[in-house]
N, C-alpha and C. Protein backbone atom coordinates (compact mmCIF):
# COMPACT_ATOMS: atom_id res chain seq x y z
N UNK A 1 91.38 49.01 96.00
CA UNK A 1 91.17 50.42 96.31
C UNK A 1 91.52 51.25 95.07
N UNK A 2 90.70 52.06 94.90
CA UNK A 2 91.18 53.19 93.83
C UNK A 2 92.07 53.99 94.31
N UNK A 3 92.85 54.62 93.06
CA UNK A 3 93.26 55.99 93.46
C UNK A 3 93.03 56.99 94.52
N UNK A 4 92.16 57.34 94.03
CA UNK A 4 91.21 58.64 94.75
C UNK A 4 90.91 57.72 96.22
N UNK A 5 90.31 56.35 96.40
CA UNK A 5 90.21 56.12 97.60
C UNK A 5 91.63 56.27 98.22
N UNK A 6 92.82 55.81 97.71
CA UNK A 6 94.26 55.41 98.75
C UNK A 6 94.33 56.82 98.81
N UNK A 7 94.10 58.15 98.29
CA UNK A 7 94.63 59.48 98.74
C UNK A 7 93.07 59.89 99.59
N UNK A 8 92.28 59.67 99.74
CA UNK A 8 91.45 59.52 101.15
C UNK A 8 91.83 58.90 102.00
N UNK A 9 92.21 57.62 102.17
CA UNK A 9 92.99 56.85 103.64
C UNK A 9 93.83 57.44 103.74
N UNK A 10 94.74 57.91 102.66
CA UNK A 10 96.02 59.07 103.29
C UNK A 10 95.65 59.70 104.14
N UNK A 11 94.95 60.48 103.42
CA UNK A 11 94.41 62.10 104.34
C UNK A 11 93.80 61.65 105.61
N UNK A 12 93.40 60.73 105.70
CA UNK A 12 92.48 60.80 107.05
C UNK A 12 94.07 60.04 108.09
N UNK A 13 94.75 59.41 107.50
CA UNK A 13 96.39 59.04 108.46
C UNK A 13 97.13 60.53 108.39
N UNK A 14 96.38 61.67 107.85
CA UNK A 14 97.32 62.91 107.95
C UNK A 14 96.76 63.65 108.75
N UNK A 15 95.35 63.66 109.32
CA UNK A 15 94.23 63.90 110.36
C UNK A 15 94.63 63.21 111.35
N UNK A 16 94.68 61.99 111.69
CA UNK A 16 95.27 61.54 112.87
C UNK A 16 96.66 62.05 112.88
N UNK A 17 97.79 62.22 112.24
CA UNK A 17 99.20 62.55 112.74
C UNK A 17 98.93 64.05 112.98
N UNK A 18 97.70 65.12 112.09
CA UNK A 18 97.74 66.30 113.09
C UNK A 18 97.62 66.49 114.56
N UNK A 19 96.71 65.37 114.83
CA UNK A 19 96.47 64.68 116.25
C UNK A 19 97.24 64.20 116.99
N UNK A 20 98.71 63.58 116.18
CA UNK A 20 99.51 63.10 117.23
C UNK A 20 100.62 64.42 117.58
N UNK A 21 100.63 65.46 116.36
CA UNK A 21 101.67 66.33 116.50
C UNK A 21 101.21 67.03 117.46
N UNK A 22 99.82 67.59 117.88
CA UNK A 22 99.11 68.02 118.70
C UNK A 22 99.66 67.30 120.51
N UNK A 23 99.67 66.01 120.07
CA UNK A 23 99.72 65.01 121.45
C UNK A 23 101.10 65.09 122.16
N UNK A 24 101.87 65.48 120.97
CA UNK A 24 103.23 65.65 121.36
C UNK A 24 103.92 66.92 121.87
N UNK A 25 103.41 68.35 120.81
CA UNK A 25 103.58 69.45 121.35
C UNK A 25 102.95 69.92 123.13
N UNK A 26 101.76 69.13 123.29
CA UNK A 26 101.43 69.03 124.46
C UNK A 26 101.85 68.10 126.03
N UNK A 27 102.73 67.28 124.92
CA UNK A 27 103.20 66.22 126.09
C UNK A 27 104.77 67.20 126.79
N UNK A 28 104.85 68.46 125.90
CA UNK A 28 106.27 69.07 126.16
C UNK A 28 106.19 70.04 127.36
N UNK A 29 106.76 69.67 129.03
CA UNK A 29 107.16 70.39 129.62
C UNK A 29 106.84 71.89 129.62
N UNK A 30 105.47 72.26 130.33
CA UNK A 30 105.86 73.68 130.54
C UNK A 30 106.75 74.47 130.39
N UNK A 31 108.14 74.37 131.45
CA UNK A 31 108.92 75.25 131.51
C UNK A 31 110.17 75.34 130.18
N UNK A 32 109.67 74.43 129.66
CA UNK A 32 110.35 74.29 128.03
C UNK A 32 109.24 74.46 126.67
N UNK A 33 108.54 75.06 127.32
CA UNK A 33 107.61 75.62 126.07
C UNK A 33 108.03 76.67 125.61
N UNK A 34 108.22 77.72 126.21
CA UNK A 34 109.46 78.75 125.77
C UNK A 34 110.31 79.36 125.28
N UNK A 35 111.15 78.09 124.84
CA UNK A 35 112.13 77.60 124.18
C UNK A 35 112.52 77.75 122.81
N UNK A 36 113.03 78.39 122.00
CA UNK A 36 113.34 78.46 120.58
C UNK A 36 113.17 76.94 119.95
N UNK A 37 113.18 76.00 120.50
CA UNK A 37 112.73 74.10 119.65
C UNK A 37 111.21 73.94 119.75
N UNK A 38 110.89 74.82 121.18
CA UNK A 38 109.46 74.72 120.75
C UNK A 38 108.80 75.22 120.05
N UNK A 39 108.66 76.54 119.97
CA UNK A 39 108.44 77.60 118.58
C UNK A 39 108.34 76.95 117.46
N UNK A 40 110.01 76.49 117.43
CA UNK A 40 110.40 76.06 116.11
C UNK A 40 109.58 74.38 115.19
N UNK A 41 109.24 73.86 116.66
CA UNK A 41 108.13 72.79 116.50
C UNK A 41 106.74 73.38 116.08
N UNK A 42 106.43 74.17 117.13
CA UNK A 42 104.82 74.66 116.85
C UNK A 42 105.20 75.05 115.28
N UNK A 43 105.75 75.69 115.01
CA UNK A 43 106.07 76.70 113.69
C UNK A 43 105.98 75.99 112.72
N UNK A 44 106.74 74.54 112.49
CA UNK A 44 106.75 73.40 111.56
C UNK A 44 105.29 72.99 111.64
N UNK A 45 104.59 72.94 112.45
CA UNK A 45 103.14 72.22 112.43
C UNK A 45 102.53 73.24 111.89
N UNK A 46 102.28 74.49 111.95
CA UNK A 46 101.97 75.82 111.61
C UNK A 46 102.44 75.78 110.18
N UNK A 47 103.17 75.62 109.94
CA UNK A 47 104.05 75.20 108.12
C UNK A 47 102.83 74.36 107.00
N UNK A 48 103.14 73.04 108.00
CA UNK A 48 102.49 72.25 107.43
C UNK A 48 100.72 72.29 107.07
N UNK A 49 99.98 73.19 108.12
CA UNK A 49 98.80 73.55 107.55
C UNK A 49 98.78 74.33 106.58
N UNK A 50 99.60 75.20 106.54
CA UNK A 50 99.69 76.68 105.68
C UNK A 50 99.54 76.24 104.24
N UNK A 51 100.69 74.96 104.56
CA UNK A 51 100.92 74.27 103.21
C UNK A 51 100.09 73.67 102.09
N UNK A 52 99.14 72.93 103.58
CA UNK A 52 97.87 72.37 103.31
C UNK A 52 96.73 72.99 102.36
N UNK A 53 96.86 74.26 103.10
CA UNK A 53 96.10 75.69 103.10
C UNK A 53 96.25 75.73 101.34
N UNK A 54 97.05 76.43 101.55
CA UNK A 54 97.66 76.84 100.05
C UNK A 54 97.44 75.90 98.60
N UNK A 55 98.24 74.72 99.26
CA UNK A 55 97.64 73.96 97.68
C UNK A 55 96.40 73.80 97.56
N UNK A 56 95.66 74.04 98.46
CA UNK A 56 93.98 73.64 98.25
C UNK A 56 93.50 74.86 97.20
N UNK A 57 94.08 75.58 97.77
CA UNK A 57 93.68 76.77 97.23
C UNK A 57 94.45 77.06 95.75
N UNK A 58 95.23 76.71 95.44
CA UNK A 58 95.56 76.15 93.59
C UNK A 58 95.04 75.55 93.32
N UNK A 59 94.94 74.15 94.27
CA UNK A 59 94.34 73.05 93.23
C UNK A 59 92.68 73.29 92.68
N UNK A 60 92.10 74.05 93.85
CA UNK A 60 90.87 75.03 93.12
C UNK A 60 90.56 76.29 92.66
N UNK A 61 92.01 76.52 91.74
CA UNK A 61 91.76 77.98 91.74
C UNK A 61 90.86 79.46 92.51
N UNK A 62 91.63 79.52 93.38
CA UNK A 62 90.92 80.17 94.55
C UNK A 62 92.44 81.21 95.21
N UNK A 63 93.30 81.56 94.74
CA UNK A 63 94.21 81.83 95.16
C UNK A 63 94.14 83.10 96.07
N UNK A 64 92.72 83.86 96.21
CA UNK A 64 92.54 84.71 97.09
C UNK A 64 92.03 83.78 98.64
N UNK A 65 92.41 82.52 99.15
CA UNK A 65 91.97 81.79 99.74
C UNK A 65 93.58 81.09 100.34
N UNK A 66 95.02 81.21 99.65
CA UNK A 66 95.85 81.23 100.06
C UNK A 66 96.72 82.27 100.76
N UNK A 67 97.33 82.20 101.38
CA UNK A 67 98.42 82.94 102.80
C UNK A 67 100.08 82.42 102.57
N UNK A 68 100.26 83.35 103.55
CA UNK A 68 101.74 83.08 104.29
C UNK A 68 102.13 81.50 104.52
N UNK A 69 103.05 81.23 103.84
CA UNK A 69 103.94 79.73 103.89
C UNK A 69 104.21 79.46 105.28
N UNK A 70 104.96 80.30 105.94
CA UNK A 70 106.06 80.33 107.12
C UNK A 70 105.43 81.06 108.23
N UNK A 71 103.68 81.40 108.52
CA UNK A 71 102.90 81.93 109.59
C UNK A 71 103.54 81.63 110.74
N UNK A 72 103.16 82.22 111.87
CA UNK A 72 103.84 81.93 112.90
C UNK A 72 102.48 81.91 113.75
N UNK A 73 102.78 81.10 115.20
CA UNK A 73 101.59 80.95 116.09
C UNK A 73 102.51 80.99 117.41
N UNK A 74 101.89 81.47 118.92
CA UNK A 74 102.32 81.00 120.07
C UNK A 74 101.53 80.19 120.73
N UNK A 75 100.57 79.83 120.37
CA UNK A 75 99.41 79.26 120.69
C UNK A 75 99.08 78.04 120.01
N UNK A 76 99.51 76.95 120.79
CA UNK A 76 98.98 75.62 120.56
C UNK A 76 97.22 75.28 120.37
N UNK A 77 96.37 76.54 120.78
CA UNK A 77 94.67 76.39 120.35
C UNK A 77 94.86 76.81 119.22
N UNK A 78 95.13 78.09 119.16
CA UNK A 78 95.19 78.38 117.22
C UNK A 78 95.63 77.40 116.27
N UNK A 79 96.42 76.56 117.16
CA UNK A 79 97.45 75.54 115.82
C UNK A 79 96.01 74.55 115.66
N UNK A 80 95.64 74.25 116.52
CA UNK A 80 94.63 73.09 116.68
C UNK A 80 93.08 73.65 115.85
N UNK A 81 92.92 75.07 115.98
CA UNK A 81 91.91 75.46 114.97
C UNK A 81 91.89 75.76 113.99
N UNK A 82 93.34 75.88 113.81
CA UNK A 82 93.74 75.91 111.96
C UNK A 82 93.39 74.85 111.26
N UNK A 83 93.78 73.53 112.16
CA UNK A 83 93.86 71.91 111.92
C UNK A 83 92.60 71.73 111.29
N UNK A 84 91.99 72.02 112.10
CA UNK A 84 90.57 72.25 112.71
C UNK A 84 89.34 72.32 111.14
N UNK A 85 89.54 73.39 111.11
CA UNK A 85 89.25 74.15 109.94
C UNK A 85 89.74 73.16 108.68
N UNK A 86 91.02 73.36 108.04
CA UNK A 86 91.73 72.86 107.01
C UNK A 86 91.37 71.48 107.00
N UNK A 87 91.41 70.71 107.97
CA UNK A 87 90.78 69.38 108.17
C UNK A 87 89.44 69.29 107.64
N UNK A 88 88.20 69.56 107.68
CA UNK A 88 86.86 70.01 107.08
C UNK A 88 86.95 70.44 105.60
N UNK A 89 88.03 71.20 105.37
CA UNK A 89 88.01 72.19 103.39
C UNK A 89 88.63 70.55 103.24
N UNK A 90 89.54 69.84 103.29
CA UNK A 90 90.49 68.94 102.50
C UNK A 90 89.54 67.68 103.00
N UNK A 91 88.65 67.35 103.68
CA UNK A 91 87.60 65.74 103.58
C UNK A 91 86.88 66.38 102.41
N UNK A 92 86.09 67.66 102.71
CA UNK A 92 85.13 67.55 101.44
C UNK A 92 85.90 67.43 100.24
N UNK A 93 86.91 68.23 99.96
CA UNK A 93 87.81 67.70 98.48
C UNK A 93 87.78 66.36 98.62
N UNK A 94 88.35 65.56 99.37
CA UNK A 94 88.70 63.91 99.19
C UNK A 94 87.16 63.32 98.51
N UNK A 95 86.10 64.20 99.52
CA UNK A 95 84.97 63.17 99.02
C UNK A 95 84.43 63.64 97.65
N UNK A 96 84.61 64.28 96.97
CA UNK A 96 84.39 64.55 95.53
C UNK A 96 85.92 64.27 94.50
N UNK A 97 86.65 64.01 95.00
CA UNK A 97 87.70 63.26 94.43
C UNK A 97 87.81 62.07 93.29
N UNK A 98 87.58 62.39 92.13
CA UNK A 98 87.07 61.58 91.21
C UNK A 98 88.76 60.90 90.66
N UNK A 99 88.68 59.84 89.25
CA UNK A 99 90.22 60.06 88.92
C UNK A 99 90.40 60.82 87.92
N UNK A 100 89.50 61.25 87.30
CA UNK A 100 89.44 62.79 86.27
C UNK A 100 89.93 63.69 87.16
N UNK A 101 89.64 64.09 88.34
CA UNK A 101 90.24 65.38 89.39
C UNK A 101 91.31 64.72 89.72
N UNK A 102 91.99 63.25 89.76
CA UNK A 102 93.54 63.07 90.07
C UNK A 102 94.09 63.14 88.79
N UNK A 103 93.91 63.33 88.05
CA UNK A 103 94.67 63.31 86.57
C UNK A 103 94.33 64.65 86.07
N UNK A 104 94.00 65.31 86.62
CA UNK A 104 93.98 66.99 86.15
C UNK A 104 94.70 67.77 86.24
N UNK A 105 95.43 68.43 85.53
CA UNK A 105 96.39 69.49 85.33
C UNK A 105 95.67 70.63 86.10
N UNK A 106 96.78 71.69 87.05
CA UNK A 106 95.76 73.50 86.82
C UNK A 106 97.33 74.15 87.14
N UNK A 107 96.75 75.53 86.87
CA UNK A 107 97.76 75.92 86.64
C UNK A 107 97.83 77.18 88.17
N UNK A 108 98.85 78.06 88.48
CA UNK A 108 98.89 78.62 89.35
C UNK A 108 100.07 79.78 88.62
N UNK A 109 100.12 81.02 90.08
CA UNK A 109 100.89 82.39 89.88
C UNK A 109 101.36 82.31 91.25
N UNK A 110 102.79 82.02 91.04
CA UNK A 110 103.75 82.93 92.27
C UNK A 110 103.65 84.39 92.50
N UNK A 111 104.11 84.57 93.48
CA UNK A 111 104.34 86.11 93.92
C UNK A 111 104.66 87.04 93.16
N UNK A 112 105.76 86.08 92.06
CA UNK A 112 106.78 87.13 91.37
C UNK A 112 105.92 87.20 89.99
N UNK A 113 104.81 86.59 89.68
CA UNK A 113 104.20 87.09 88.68
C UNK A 113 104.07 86.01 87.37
N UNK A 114 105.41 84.47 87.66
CA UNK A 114 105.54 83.90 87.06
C UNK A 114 104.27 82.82 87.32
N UNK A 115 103.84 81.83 86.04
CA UNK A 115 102.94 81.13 85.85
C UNK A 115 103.32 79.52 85.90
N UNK A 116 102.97 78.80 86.93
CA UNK A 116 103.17 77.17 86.16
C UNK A 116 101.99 76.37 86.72
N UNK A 117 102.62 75.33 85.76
CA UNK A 117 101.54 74.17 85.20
C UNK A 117 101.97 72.89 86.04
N UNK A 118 100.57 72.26 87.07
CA UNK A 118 100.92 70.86 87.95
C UNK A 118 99.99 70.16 87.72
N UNK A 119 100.09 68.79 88.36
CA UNK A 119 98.95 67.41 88.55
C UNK A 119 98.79 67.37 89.83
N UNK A 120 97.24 67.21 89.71
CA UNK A 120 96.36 67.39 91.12
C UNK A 120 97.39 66.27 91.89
N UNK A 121 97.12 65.08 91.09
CA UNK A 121 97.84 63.84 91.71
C UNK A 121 99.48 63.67 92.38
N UNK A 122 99.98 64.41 91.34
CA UNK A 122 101.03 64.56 92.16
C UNK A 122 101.62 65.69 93.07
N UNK A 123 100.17 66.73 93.48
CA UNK A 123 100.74 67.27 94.28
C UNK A 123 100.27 66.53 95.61
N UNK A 124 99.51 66.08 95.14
CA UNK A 124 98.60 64.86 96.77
C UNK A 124 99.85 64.09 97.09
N UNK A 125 100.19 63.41 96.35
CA UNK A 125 102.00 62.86 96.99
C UNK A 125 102.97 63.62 97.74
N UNK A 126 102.69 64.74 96.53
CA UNK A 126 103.86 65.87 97.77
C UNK A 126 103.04 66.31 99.24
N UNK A 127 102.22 66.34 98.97
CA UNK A 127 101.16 66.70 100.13
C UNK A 127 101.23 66.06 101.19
N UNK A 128 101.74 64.83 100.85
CA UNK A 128 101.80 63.58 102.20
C UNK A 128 103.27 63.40 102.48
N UNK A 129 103.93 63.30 101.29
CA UNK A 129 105.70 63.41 101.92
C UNK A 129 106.08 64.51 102.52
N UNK A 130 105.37 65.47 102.51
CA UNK A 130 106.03 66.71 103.30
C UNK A 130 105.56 66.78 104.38
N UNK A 131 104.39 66.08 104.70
CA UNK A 131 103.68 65.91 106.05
C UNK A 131 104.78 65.00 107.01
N UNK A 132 105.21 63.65 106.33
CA UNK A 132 106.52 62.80 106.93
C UNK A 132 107.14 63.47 107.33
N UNK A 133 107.84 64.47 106.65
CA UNK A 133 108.84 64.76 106.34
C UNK A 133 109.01 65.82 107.92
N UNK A 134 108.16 66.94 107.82
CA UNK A 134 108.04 67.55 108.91
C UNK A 134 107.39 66.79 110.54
N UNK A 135 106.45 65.87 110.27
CA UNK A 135 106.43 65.33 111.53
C UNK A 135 107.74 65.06 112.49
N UNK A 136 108.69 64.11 111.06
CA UNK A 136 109.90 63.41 111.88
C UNK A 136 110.10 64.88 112.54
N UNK A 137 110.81 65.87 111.92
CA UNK A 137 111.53 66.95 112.72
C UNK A 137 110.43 67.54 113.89
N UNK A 138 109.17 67.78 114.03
CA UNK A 138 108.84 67.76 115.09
C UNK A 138 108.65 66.66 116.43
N UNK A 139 109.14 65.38 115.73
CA UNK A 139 109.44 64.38 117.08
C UNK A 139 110.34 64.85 117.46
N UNK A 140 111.74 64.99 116.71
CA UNK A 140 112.94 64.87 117.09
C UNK A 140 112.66 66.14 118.44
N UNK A 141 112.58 67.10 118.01
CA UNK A 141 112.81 68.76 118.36
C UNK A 141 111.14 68.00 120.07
N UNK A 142 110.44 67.51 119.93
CA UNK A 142 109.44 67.44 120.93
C UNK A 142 110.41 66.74 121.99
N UNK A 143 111.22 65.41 121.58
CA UNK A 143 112.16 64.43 122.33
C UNK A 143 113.31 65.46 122.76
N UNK A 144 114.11 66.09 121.94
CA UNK A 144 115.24 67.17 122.57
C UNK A 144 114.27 67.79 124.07
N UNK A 145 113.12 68.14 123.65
CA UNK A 145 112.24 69.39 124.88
C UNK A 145 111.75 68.17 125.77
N UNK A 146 112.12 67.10 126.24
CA UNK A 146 111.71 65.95 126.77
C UNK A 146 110.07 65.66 127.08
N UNK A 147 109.82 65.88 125.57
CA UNK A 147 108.15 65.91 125.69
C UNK A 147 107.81 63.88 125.28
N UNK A 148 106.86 63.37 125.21
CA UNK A 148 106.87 62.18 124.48
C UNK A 148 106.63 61.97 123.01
N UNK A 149 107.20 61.47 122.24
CA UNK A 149 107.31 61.35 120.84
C UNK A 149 106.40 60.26 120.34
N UNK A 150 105.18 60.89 119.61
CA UNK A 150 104.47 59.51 118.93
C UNK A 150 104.69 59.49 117.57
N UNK A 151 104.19 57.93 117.63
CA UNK A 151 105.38 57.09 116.07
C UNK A 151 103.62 57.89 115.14
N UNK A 152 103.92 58.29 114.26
CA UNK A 152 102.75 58.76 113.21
C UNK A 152 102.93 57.85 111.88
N UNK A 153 104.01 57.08 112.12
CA UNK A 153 104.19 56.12 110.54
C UNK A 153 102.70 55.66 110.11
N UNK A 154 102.58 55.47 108.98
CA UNK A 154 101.31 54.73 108.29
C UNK A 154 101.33 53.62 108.34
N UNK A 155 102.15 52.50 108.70
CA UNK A 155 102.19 51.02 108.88
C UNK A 155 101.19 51.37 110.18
N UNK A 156 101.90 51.68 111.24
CA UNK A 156 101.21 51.51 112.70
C UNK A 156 99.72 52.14 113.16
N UNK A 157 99.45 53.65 111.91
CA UNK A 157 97.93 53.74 111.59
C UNK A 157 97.35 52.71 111.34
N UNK A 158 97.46 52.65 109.98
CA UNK A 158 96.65 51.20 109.47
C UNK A 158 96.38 49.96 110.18
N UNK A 159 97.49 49.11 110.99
CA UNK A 159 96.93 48.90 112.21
C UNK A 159 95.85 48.64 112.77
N UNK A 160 95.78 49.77 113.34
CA UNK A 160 94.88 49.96 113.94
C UNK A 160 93.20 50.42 113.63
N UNK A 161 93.92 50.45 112.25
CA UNK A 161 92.04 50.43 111.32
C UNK A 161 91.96 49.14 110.96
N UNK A 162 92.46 48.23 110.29
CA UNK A 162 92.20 47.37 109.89
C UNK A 162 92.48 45.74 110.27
N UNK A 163 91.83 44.99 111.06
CA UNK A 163 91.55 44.40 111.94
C UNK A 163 92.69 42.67 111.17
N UNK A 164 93.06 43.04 110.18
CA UNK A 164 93.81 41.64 108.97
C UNK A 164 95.23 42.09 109.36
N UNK A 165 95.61 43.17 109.89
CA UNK A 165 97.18 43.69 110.41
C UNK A 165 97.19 44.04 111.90
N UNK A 166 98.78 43.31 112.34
CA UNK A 166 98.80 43.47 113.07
C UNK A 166 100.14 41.98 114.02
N UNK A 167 99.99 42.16 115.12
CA UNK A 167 100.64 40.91 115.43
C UNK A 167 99.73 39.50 115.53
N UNK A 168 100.64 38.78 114.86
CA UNK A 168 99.58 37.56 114.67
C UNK A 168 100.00 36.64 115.94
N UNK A 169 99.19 36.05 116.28
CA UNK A 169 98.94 35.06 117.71
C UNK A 169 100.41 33.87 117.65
N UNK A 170 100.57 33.74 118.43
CA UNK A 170 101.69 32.41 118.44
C UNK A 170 100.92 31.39 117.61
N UNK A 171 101.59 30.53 117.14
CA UNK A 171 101.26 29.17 116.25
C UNK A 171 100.55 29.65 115.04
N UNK A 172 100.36 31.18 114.85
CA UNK A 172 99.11 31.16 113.61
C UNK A 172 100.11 31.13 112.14
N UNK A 173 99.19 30.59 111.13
CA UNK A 173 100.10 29.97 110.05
C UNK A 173 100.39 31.78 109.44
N UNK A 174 101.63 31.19 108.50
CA UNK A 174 101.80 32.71 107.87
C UNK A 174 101.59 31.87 106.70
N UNK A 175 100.66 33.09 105.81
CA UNK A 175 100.86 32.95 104.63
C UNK A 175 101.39 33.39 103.71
């Protein structure tokens, strides 16, 4: 696999865990939807698109195309049409994803006026550890609201795409 392909299988295991964060905020108790953990869940999933949002919008210089970090939603459809949306802008990037565009520098402007300089490539890493990173805390915070918690790890994706992993049969040889 290339480069550019393993940060396409990423993204599409970051498409399904929007799906599972989705599965989970919904598996949470009505009468604990309410709740300051739930908010604070929806809000983290709400984070994490924004986030999405945003670097897309550096990494193609487009910065009239980035927003608010920390948006807020009460509405589990909006969260799902943000997904929605941002899911569609970030496949077509993957599929023109060359390794000249992972090895490319660009540069960007904070708020405050200051200027810096990143790699496409390594913001695609940060792009996916911060996705981990916030899922876990929306299991935890879905399990506190006694909703059901799904595992989003990338071992147990893969899985289930690729038919060579998985549990192997009694007696089968390991190699």
């Amino acid at each position: 696999m290339t480069v550019p392909e393993i940060f396409r299988n990423w993204y599409e295991q970051e498409a399904d865990g929007d799906q599972k964060i989705l599965s989970m905020l919904e598996s949470v108790p009505a009468e604990r939807q309410d709740s300051e953990e739930y908010r604070r869940a929806l809000n983290l999933a709400t984070h994490l698109v924004a986030c999405r949002k945003n670097w897309l919008a550096r990494i193609r210089a487009r910065p009239e195309e980035a927003g608010d970090w920390w948006p807020t939603t009460d509405s589990l459809s909006d969260l799902r049409e943000r997904m929605m949306v941002l899911e569609a802008h970030w496949t077509e990037y993957f599929a023109g994803l060359t390794p000249e565009e992972f090895n490319r520098d660009f540069e960007y402007e904070l708020s405050d006026g200051k200027r810096y300089r990143w790699n496409v490539g390594s913001q695609l890493m940060q792009l996916v550890g911060h996705a981990f990173y916030h899922r876990g805390q929306i299991a935890i915070l879905v399990d506190m609201l006694d909703g059901k918690m799904v595992d989003t790890d990338y071992l147990y994706w893969v899985a289930t795409k690729d038919p060579r992993y998985g549990r192997l049969k009694d007696k089968e040889p390991v190699l």
